[in-house]
Protein backbone atom coordinates (compact mmCIF):
# COMPACT_ATOMS: atom_id res chain seq x y z
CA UNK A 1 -7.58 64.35 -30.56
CA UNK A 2 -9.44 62.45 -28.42
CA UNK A 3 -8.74 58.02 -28.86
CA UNK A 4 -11.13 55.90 -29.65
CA UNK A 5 -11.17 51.70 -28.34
CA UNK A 6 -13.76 49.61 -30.50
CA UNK A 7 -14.94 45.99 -31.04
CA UNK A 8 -16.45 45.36 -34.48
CA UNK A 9 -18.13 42.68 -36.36
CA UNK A 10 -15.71 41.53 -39.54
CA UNK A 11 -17.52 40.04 -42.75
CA UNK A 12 -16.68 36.21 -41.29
CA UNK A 13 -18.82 37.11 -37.77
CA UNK A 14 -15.30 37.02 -35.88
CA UNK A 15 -14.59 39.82 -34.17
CA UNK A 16 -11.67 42.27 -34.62
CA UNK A 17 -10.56 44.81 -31.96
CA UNK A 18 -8.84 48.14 -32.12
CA UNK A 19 -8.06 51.42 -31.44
CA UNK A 20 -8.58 54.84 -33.58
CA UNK A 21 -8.21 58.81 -33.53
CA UNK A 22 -11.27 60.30 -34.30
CA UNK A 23 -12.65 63.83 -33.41
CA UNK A 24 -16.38 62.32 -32.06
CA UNK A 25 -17.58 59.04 -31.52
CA UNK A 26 -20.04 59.59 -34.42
CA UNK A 27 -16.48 60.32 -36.25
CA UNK A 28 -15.18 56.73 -34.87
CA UNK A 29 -18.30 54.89 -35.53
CA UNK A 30 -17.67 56.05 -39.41
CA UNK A 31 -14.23 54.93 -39.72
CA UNK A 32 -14.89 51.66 -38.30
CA UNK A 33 -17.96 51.16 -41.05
CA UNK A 34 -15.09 52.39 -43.69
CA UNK A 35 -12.95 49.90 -42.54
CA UNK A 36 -15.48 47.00 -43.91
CA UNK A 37 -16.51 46.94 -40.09
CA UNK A 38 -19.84 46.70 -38.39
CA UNK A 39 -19.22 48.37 -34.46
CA UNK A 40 -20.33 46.67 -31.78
CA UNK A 41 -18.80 48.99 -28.76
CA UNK A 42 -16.78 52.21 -28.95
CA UNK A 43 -16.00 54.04 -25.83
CA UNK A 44 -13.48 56.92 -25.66
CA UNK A 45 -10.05 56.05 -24.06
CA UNK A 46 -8.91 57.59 -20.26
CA UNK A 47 -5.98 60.12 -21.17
CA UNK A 48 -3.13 59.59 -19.04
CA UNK A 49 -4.13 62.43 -16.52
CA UNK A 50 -7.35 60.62 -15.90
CA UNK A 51 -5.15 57.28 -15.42
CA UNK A 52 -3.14 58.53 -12.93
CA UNK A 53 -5.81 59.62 -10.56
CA UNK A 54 -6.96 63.24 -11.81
CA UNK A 55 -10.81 63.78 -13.33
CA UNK A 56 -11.53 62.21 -16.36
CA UNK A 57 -12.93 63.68 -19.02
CA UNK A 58 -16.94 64.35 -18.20
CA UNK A 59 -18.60 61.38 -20.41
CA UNK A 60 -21.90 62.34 -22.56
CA UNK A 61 -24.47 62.58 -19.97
CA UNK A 62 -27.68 59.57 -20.99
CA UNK A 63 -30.73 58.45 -19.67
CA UNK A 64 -31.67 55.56 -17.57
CA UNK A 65 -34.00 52.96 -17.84
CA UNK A 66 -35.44 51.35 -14.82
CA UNK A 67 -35.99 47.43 -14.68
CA UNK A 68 -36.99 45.50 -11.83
CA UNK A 69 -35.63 48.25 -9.32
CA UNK A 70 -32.41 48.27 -11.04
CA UNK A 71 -31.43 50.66 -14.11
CA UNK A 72 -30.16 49.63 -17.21
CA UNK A 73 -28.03 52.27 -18.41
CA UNK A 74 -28.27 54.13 -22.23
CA UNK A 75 -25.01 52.59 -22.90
CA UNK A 76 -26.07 49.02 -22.15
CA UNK A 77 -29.51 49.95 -24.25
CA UNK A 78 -27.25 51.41 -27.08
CA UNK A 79 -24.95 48.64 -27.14
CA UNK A 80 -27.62 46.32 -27.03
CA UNK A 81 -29.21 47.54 -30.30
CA UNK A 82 -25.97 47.84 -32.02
CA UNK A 83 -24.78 44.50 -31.51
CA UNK A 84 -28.15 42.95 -32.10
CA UNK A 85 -28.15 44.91 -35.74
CA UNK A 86 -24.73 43.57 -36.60
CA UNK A 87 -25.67 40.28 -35.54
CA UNK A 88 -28.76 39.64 -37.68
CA UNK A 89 -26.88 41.67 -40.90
CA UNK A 90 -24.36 38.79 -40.57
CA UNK A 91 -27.56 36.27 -40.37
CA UNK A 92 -27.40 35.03 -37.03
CA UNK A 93 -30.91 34.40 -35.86
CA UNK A 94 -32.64 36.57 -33.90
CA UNK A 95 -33.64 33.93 -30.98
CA UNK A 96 -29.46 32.81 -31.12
CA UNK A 97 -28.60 36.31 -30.94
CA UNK A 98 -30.80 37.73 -28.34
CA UNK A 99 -29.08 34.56 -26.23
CA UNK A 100 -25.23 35.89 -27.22
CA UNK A 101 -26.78 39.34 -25.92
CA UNK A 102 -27.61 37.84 -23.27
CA UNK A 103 -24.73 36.44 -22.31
CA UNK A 104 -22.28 39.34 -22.85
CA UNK A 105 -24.72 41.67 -20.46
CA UNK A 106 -22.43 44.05 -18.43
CA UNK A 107 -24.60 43.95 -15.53
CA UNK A 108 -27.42 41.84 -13.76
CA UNK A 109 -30.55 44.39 -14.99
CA UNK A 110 -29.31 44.02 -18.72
CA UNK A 111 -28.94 40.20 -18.10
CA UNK A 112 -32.28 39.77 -16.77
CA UNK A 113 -33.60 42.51 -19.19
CA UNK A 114 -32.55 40.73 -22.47
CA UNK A 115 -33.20 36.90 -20.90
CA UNK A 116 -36.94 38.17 -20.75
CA UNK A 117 -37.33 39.46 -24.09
CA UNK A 118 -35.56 36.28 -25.38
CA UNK A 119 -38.39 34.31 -23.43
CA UNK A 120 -40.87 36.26 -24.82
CA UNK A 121 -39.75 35.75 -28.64
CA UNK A 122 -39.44 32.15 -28.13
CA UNK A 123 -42.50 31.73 -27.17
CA UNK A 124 -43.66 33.45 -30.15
CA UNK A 125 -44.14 37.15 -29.90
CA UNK A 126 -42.53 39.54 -32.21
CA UNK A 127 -39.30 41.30 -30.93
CA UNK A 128 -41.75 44.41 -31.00
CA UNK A 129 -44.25 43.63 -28.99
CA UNK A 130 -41.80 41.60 -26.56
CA UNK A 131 -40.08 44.82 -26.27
CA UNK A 132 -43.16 46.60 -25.46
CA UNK A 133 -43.91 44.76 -22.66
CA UNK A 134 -41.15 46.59 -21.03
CA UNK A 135 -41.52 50.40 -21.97
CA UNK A 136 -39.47 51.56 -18.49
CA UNK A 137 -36.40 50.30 -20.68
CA UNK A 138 -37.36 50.39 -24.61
CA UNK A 139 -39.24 53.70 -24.97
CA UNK A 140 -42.30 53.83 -27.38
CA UNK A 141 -40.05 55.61 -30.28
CA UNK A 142 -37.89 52.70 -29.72
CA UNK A 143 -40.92 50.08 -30.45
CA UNK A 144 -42.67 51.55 -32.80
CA UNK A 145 -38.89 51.82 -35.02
CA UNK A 146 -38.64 47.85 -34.51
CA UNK A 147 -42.24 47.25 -35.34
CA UNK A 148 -41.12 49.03 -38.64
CA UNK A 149 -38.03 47.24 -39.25
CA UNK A 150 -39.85 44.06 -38.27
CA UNK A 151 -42.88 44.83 -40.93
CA UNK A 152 -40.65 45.97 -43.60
CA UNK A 153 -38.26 42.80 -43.35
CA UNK A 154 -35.26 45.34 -42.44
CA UNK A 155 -34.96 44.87 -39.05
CA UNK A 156 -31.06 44.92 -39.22
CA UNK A 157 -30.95 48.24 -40.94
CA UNK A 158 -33.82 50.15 -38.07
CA UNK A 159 -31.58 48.93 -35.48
CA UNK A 160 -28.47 50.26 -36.81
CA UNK A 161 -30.77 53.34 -37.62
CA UNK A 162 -32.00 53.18 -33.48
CA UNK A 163 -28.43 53.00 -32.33
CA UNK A 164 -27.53 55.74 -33.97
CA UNK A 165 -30.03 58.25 -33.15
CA UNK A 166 -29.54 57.32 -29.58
CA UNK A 167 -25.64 58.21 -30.00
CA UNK A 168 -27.06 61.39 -31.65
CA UNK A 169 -29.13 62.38 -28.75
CA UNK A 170 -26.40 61.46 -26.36
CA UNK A 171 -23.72 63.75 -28.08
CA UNK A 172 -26.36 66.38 -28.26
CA UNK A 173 -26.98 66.08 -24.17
CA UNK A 174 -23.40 66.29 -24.04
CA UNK A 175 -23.16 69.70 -25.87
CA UNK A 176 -26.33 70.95 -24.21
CA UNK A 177 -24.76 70.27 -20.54
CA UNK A 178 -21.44 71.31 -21.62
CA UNK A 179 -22.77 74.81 -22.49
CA UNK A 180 -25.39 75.00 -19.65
CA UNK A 181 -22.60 74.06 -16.67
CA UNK A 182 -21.56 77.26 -16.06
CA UNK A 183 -24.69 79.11 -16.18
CA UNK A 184 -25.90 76.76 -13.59
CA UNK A 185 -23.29 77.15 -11.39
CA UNK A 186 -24.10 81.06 -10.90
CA UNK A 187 -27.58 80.81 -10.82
CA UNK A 188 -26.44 78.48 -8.03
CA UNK A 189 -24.28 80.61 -6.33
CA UNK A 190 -26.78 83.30 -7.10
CA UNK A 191 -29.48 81.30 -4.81
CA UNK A 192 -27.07 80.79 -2.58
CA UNK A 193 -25.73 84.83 -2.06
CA UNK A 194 -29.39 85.34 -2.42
CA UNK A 195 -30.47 83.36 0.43
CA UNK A 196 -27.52 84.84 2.57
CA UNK A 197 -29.13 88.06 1.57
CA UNK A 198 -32.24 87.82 2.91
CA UNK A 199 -31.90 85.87 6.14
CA UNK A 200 -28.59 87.27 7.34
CA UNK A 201 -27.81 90.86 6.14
CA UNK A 202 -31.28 92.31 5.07
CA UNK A 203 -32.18 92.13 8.55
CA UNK A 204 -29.43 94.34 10.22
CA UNK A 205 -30.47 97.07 7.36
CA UNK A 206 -34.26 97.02 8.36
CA UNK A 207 -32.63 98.99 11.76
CA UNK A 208 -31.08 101.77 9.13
CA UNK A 209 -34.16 101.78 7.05
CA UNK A 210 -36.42 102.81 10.17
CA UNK A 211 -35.22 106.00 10.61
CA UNK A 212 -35.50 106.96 7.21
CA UNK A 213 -38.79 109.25 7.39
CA UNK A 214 -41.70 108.27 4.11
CA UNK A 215 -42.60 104.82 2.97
CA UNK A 216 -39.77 102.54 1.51
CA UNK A 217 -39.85 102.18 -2.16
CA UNK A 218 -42.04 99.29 -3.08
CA UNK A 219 -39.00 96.94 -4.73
CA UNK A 220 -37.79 97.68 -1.07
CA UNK A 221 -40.76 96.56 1.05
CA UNK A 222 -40.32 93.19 -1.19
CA UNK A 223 -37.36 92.52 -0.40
CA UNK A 224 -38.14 92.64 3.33
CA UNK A 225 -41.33 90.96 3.06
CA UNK A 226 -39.17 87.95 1.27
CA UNK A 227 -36.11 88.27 4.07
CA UNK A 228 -39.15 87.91 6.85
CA UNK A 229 -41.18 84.59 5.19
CA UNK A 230 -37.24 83.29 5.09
CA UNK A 231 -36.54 83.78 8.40
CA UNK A 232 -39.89 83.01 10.04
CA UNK A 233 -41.31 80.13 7.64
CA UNK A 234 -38.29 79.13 5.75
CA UNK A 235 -38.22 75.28 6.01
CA UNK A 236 -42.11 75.30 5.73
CA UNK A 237 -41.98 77.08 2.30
CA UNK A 238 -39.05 74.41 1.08
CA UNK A 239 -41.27 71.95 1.86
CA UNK A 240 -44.25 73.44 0.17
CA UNK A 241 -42.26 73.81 -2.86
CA UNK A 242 -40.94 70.45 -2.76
CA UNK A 243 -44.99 69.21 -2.37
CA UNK A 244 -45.96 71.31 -5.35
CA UNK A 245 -42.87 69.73 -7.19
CA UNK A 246 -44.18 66.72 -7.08
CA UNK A 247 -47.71 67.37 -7.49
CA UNK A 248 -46.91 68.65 -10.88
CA UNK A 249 -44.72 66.09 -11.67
CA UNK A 250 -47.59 63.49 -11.24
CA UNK A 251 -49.94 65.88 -13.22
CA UNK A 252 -47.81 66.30 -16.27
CA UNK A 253 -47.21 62.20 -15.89
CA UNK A 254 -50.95 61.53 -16.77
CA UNK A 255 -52.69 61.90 -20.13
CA UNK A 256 -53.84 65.33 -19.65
CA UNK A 257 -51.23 67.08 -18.23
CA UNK A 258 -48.77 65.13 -20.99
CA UNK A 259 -51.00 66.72 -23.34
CA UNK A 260 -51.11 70.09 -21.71
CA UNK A 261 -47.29 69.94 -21.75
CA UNK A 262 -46.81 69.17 -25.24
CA UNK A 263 -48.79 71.12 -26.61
CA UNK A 264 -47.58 74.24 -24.97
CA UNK A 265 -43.64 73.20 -25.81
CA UNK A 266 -44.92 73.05 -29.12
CA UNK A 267 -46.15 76.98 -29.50
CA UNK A 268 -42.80 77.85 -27.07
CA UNK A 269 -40.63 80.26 -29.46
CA UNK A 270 -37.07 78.66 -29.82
CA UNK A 271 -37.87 74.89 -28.63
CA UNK A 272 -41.29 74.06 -30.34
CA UNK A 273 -39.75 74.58 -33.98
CA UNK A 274 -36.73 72.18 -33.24
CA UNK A 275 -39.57 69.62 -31.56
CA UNK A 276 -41.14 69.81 -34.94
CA UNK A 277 -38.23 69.17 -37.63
CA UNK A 278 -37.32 66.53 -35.33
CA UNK A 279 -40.37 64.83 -35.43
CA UNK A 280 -40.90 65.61 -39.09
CA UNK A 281 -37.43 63.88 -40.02
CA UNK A 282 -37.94 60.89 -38.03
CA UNK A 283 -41.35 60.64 -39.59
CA UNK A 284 -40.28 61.09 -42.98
CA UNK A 285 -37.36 59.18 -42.66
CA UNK A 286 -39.16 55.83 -41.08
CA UNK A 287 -42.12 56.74 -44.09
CA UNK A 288 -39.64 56.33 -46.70
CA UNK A 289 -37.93 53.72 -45.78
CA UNK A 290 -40.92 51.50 -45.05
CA UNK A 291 -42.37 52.46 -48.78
CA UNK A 292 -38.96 51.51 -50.18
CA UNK A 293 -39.35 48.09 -48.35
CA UNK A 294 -42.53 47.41 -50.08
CA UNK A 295 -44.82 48.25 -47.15
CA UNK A 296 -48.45 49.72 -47.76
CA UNK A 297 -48.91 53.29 -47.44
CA UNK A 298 -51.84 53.14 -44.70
CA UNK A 299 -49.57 50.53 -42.96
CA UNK A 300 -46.57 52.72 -43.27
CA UNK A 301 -47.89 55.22 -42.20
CA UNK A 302 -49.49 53.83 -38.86
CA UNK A 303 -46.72 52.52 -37.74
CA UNK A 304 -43.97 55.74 -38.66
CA UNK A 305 -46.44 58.33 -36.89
CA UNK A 306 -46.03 56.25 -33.65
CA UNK A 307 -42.08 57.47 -34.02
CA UNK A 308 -43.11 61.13 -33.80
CA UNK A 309 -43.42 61.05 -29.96
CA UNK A 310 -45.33 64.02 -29.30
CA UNK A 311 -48.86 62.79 -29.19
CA UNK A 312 -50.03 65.93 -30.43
CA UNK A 313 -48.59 65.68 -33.63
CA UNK A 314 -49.05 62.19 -33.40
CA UNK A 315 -53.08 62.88 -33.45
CA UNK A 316 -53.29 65.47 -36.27
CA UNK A 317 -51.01 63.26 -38.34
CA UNK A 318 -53.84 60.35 -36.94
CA UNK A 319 -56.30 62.60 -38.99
CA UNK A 320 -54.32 62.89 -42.29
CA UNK A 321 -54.25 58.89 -42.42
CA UNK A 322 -57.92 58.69 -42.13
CA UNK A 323 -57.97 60.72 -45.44
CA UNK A 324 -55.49 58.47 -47.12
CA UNK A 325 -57.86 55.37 -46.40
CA UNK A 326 -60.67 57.36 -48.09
CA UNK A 327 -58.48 57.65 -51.26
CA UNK A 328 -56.97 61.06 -50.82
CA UNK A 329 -53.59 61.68 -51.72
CA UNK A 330 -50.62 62.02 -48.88
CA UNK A 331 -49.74 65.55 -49.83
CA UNK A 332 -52.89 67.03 -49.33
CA UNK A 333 -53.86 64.75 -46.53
CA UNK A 334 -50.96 66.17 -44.80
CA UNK A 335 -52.02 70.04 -45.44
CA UNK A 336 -53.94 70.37 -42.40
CA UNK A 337 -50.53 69.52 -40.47
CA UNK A 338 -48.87 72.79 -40.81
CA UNK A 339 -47.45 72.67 -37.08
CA UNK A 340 -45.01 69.37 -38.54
CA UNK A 341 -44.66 70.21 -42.76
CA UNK A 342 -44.27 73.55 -43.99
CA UNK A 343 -45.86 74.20 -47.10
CA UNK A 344 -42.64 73.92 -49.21
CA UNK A 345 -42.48 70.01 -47.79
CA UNK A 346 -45.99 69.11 -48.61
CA UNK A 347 -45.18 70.36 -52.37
CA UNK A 348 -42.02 68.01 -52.48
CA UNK A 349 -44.21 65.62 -51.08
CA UNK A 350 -47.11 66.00 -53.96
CA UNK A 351 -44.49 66.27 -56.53
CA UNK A 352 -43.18 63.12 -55.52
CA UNK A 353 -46.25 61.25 -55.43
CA UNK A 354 -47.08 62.24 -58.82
CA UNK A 355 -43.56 60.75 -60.30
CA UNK A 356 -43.46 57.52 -58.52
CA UNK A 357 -40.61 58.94 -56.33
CA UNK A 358 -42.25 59.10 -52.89
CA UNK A 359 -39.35 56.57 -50.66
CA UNK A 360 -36.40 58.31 -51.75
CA UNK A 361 -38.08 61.89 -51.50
CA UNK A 362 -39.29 61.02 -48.40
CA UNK A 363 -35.98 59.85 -47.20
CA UNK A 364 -33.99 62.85 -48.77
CA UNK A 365 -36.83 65.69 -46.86
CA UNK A 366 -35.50 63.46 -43.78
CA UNK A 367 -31.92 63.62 -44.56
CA UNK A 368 -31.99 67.62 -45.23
CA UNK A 369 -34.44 68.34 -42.48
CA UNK A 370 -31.78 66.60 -40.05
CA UNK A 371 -28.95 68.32 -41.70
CA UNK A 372 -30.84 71.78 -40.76
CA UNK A 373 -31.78 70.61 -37.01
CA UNK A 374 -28.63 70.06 -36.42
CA UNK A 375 -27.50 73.74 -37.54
CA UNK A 376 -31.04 74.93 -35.29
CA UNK A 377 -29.51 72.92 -32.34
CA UNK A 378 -25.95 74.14 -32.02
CA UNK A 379 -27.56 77.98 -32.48
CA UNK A 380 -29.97 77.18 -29.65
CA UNK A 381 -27.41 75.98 -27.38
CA UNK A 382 -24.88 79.23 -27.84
CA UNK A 383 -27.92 81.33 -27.21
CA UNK A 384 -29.05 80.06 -23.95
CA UNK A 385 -25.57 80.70 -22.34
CA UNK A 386 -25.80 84.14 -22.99
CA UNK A 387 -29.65 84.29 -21.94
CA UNK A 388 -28.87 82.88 -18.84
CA UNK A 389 -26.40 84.78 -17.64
CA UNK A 390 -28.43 87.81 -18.37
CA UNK A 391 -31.36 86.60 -16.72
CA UNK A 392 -28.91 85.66 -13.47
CA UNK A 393 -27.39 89.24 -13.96
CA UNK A 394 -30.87 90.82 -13.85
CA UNK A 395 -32.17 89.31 -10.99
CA UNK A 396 -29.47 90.01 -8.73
CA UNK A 397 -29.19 93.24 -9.86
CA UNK A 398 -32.41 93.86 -8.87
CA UNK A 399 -31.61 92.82 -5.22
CA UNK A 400 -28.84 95.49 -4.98
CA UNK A 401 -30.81 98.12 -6.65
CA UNK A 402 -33.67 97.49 -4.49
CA UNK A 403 -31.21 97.61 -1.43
CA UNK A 404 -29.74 100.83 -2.65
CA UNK A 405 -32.29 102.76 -3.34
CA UNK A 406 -33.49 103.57 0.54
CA UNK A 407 -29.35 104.98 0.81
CA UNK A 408 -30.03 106.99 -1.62
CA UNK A 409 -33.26 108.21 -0.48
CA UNK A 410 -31.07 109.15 3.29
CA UNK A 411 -28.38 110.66 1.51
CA UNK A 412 -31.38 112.83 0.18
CA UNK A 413 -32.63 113.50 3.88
CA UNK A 414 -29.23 114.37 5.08
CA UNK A 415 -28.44 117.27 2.46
């Protein structure tokens, strides 16, 4: 079982250091907050075989953030918003304890990063829209959570929320790498045995295939047409495809072709589903909590369907507000929605409008809906293994078939 090093917050603000056994680090994060603790940084111990010079264990792949040319890292951002959270539970100020962030930055980006939003709050912006300012490093989910936490007066408790969904999502890239690595590697080797193929061996056949008398079989003919444009205009098509790379990349960067991308992930048959519970627990989740806080229900809701992410969902839940304003009631505001609430969530939803109960039902949809995702996820991820190995399997199969088939049409001839 994999060890676990931590520092932690303790009731008195000092802080205690240690190390645990835990199966995750969502497992060690939960001891630690059984222990009376509030975490600041966990990181998984080196085994011995790492420490004397073999490959450590592959850490949970994150994303970066860029800042000023540099990148701060998902740890640094994670860290960041767990320490912060502990620090104003234990009623530090936020100003005090965006400087002790500040000065406990890892690296010159995070220094610089958290110095500038500490600027900006002093002079008297909101941690949310300070925060904003830089979106290459605090992503839009990220703001629109703090603007919450900031409304509600539970900042403390949307941070320790933030941090955790961001060790979520890293664990989950983990598992989804973990299962994808070897698939990758053949369909890498598969390129590569491909490539081989055509430019080096399909050639010295096209001799043998000459003397058989008829047309080839069309697969055939393919496969020399594609051994040919390698050979001839090989390095012209890599760069073509390395210009229409980037091309799209720019195009699915602006508004439309965002749009256009989300929207089509969204009707895609295994992804779009998961897209939408996730985006329906965060919403629900942030709702709740917000109501519970005392927060309006137009407010609440303008700022929790900025946490949804996909700005198509984002502009049909848009729609359902503008019914809410005109007195309508959130359940059946929310009917036109089907893409993000099944019908069996809307009538929870009504239900708990009716009894008063709309927070905690809210919350408890969230907590359910994320119990189920996570179930979706780890189904998802053992099915694409197999689907890409067939896929691999297929198309090289096809290469050999369509290089057999001519033999077979000479062993014909020669009987």
């Amino acid at each position: 079982m994999p060890s676990f090093s931590y520092r932690a917050l303790q009731a008195d603000g000092k802080i205690a250091e240690g190390v645990l056994d835990a199966g995750s680090r969502p497992d060690a994060l939960r001891q630690i907050e059984t222990l009376g603790l509030r975490p600041v940084n966990v990181a998984e111990k080196l085994s011995k075989a790492g420490k004397n010079g073999s490959a450590p264990p592959a850490s949970p792949a994150g994303v970066s953030f860029k800042f000023g040319g540099k990148k701060v890292s998902a740890k640094e951002l994670e860290n960041f918003t767990r320490l912060l959270s502990s620090l104003l539970a234990a009623g530090v100020p936020l100003s005090r304890a965006l400087v002790i962030l500040q000065k406990e930055a890892s690296s010159p980006a995070s220094k610089a990063q958290w110095k500038q939003i500490h600027d900006y709050v002093v002079d008297g912006l909101s941690l949310a829209d300070a925060m904003a300012k830089s979106p290459e490093t605090f992503p839009r989910v990220y703001v629109a959570m703090v603007e919450a936490g900031e409304a509600g007066g539970f900042l403390d408790v949307v941070l320790a929320q933030i941090a955790e969904f961001q060790s979520r999502e890293k664990e989950l890239k983990s598992k989804v790498m973990t299962a994808m690595l070897y698939p990758c590697i053949l369909l890498v080797l598969a390129l590569v045995v491909l490539t081989v193929l055509l430019v080096f061996f399909i050639p010295k056949f096209q001799r043998v295939f000459a003397s058989i008398h008829g047309s080839l079989p069309l697969i055939t003919q393919m496969i020399i047409g594609a051994s040919h444009l390698m050979r001839s205009y090989g390095l012209l098509v890599g760069a073509g495809l390395v210009g229409l790379f980037f091309l799209v990349r720019t195009w699915f960067a602006s508004e439309k072709g965002k749009r256009t991308w989300e929207g089509t992930i969204l009707k895609a048959p295994l992804v779009g589903p998961l897209i939408a519970q996730f985006a329906m627990a965060r919403f629900c989740r942030m709702l709740g909590t917000l109501i519970g806080a005392g927060v309006p229900l137009v407010h609440g809701l303008n700022v929790a369907r900025r946490s949804i992410g996909n700005q198509i969902l984002v502009d049909a839940v848009a729609q359902s507000i503008e019914r809410v304003q005109q007195g309508g009631r959130l359940g059946q505001s929310l009917a036109d929605c089907r893409s993000l609430f099944p019908g069996s969530v809307l009538e929870m939803i009504s239900v708990a409008e009716e009894s008063g109960k709309l927070d905690g039902e809210l919350v408890r949809i969230a907590a359910e809906t994320e119990t189920d995702l996570d179930r979706n996820l780890k189904t998802a991820v053992a099915f694409a293994e197999p689907v890409m190995l067939f896929l691999i399997a297929g198309f090289i199969g096809v290469i050999f078939i369509g290089m057999l088939l001519p033999v077979l049409s000479m062993s014909e001839y020669i009987k």
